[in-house]
PDB file of N, CA and C in Angstrom:
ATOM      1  N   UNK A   1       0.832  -1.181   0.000  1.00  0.00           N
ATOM      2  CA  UNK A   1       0.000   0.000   0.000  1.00  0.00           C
ATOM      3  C   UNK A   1       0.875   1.241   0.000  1.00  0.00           C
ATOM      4  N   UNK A   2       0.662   2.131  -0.714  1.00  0.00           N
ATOM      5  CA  UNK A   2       1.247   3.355  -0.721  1.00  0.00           C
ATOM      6  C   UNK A   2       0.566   4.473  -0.144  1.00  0.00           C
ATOM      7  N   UNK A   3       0.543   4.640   1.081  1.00  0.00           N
ATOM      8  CA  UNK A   3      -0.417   5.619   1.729  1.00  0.00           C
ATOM      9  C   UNK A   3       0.334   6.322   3.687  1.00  0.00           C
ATOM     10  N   UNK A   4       0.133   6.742   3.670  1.00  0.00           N
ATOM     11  CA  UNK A   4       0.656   7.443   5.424  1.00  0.00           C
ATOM     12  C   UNK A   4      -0.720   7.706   5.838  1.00  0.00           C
ATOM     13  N   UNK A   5      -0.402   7.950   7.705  1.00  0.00           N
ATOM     14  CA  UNK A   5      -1.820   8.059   8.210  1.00  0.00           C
ATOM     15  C   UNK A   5      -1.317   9.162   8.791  1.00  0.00           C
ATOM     16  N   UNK A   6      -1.923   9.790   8.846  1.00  0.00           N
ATOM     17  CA  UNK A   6      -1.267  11.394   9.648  1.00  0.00           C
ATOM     18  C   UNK A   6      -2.217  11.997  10.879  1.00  0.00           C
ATOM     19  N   UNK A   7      -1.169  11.349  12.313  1.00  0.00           N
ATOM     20  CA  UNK A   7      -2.502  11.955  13.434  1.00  0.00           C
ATOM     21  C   UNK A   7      -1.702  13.071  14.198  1.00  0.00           C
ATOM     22  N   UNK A   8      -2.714  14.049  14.585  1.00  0.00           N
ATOM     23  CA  UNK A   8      -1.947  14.975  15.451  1.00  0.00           C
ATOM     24  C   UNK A   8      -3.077  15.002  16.571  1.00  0.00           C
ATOM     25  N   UNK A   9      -2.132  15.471  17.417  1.00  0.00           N
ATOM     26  CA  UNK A   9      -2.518  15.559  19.234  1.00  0.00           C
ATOM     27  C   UNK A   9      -2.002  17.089  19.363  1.00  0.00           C
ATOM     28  N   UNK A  10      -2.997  17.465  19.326  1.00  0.00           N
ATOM     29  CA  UNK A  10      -2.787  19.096  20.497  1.00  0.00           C
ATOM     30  C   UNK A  10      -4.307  19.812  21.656  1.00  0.00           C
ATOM     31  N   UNK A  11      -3.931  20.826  21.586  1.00  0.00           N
ATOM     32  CA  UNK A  11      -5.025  21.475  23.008  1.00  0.00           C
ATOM     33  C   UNK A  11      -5.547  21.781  22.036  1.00  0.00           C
ATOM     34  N   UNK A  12      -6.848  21.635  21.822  1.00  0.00           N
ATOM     35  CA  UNK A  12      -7.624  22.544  20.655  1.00  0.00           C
ATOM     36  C   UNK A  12      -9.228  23.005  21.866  1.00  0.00           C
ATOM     37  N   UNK A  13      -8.834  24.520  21.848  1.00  0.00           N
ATOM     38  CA  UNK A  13     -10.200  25.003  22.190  1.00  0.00           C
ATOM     39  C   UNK A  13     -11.660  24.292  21.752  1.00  0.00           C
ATOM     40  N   UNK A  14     -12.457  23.845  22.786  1.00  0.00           N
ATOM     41  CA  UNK A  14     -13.800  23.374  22.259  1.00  0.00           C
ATOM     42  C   UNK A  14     -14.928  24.545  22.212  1.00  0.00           C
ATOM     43  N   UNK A  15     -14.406  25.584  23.067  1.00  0.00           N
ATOM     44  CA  UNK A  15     -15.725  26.411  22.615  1.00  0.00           C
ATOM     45  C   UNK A  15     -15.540  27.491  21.646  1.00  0.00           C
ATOM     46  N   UNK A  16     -14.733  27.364  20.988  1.00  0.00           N
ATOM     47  CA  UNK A  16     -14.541  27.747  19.523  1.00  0.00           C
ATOM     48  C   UNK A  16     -14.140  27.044  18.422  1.00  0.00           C
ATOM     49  N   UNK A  17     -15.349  27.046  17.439  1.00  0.00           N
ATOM     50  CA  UNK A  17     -15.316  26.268  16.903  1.00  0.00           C
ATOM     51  C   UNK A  17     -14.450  26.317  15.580  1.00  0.00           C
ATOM     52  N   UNK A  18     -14.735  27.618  14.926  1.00  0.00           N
ATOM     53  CA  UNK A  18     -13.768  27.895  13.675  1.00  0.00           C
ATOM     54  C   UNK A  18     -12.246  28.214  13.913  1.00  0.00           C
ATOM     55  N   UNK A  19     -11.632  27.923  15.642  1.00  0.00           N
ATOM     56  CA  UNK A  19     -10.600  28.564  15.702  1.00  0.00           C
ATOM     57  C   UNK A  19     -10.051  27.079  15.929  1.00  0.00           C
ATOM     58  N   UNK A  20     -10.661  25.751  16.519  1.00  0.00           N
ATOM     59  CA  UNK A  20     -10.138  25.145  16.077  1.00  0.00           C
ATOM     60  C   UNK A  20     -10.161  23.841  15.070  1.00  0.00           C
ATOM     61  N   UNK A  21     -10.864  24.584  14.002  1.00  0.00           N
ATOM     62  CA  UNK A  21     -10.700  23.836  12.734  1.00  0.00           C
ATOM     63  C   UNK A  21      -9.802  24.663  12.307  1.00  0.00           C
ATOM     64  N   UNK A  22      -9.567  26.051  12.469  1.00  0.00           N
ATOM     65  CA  UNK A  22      -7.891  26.068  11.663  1.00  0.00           C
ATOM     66  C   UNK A  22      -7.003  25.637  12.267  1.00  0.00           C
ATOM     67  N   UNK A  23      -6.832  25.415  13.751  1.00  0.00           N
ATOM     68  CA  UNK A  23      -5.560  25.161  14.078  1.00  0.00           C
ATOM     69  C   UNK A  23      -5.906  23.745  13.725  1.00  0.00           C
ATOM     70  N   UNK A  24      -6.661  22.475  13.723  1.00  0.00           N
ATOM     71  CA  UNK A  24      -6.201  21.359  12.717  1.00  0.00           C
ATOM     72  C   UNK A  24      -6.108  21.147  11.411  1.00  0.00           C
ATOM     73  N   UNK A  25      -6.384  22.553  10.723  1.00  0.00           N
ATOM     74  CA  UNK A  25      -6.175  22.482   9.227  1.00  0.00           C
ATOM     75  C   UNK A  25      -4.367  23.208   8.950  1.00  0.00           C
ATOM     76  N   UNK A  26      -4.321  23.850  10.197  1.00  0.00           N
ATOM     77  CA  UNK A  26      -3.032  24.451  10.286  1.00  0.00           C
ATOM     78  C   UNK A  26      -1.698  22.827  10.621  1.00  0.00           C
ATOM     79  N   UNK A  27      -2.182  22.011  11.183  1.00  0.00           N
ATOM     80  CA  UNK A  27      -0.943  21.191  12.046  1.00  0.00           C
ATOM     81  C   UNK A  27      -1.388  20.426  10.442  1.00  0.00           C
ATOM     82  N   UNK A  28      -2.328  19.871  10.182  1.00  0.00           N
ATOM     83  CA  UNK A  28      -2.463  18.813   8.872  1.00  0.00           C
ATOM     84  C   UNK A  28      -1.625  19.313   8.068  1.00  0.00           C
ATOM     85  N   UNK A  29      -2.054  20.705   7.431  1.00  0.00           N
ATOM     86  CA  UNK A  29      -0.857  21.030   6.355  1.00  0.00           C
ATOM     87  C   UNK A  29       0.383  21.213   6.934  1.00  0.00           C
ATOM     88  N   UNK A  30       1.198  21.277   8.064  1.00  0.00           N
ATOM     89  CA  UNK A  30       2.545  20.872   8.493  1.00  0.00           C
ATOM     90  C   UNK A  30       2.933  20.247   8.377  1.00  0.00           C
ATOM     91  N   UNK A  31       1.421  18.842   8.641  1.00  0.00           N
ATOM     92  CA  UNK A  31       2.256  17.752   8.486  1.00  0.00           C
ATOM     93  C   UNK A  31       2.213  16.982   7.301  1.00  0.00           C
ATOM     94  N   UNK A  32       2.041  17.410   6.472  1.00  0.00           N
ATOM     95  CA  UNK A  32       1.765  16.578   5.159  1.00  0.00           C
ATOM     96  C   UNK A  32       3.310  17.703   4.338  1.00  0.00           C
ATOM     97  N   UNK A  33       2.940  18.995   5.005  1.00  0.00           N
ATOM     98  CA  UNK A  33       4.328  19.432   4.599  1.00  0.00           C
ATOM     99  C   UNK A  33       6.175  19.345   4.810  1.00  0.00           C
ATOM    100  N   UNK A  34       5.692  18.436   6.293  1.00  0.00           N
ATOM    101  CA  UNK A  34       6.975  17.565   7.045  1.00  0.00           C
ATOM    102  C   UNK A  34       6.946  16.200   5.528  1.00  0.00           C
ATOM    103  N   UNK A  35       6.135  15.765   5.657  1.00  0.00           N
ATOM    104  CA  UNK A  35       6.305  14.122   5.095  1.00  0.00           C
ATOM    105  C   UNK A  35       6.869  14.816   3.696  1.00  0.00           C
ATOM    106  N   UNK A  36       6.590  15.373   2.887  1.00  0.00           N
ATOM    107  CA  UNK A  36       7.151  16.062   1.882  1.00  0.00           C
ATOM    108  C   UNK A  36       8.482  16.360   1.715  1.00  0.00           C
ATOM    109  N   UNK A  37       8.971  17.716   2.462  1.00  0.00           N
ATOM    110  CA  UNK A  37       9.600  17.964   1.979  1.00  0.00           C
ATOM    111  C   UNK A  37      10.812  17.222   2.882  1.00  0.00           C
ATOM    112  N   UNK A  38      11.056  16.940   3.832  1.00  0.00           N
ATOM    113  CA  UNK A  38      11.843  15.737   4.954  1.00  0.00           C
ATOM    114  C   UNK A  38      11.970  14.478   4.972  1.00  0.00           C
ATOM    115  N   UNK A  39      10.745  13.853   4.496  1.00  0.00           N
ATOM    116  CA  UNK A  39      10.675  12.248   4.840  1.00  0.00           C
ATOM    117  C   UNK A  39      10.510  11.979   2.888  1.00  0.00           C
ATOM    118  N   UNK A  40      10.218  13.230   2.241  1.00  0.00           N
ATOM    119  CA  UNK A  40      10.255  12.818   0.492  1.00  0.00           C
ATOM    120  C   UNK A  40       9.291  11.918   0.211  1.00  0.00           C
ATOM    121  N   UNK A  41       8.119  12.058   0.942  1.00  0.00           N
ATOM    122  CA  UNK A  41       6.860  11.209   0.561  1.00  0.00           C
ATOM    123  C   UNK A  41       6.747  11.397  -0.480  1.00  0.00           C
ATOM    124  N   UNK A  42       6.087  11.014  -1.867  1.00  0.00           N
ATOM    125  CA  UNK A  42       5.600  11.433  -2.859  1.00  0.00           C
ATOM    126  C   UNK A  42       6.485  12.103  -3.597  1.00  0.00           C
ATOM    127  N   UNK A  43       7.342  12.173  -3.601  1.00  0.00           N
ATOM    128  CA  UNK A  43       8.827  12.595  -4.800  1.00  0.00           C
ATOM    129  C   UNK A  43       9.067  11.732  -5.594  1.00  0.00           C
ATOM    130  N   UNK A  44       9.194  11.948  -6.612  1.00  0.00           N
ATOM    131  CA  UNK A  44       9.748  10.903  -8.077  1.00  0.00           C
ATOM    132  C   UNK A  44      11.300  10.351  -7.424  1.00  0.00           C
ATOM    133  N   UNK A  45      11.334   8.636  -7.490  1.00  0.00           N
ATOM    134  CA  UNK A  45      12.327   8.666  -7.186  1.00  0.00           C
ATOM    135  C   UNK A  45      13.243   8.541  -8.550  1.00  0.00           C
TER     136      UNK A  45
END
């Protein structure tokens, strides 16, 4: 299978709701931007 699972753990405010769907739309794109450009997920080898 060619696939990663990508989980993150942080404090995310519950009584705001749009503040924290960015901060998990904020850590997701980190981390899909770690596996990229560091770990070379998805690069032509």
């Amino acid at each position: 299978m060619n696939r990663i699972n990508i989980e993150t753990e942080m404090e995310i405010p519950l009584d705001n709701r749009e503040m924290a769907l960015k901060m998990e739309l904020d850590a997701v794109r980190r981390s899909i931007r770690y596996c990229r450009d560091v770990l070379g997920i998805g690069k032509a080898s």
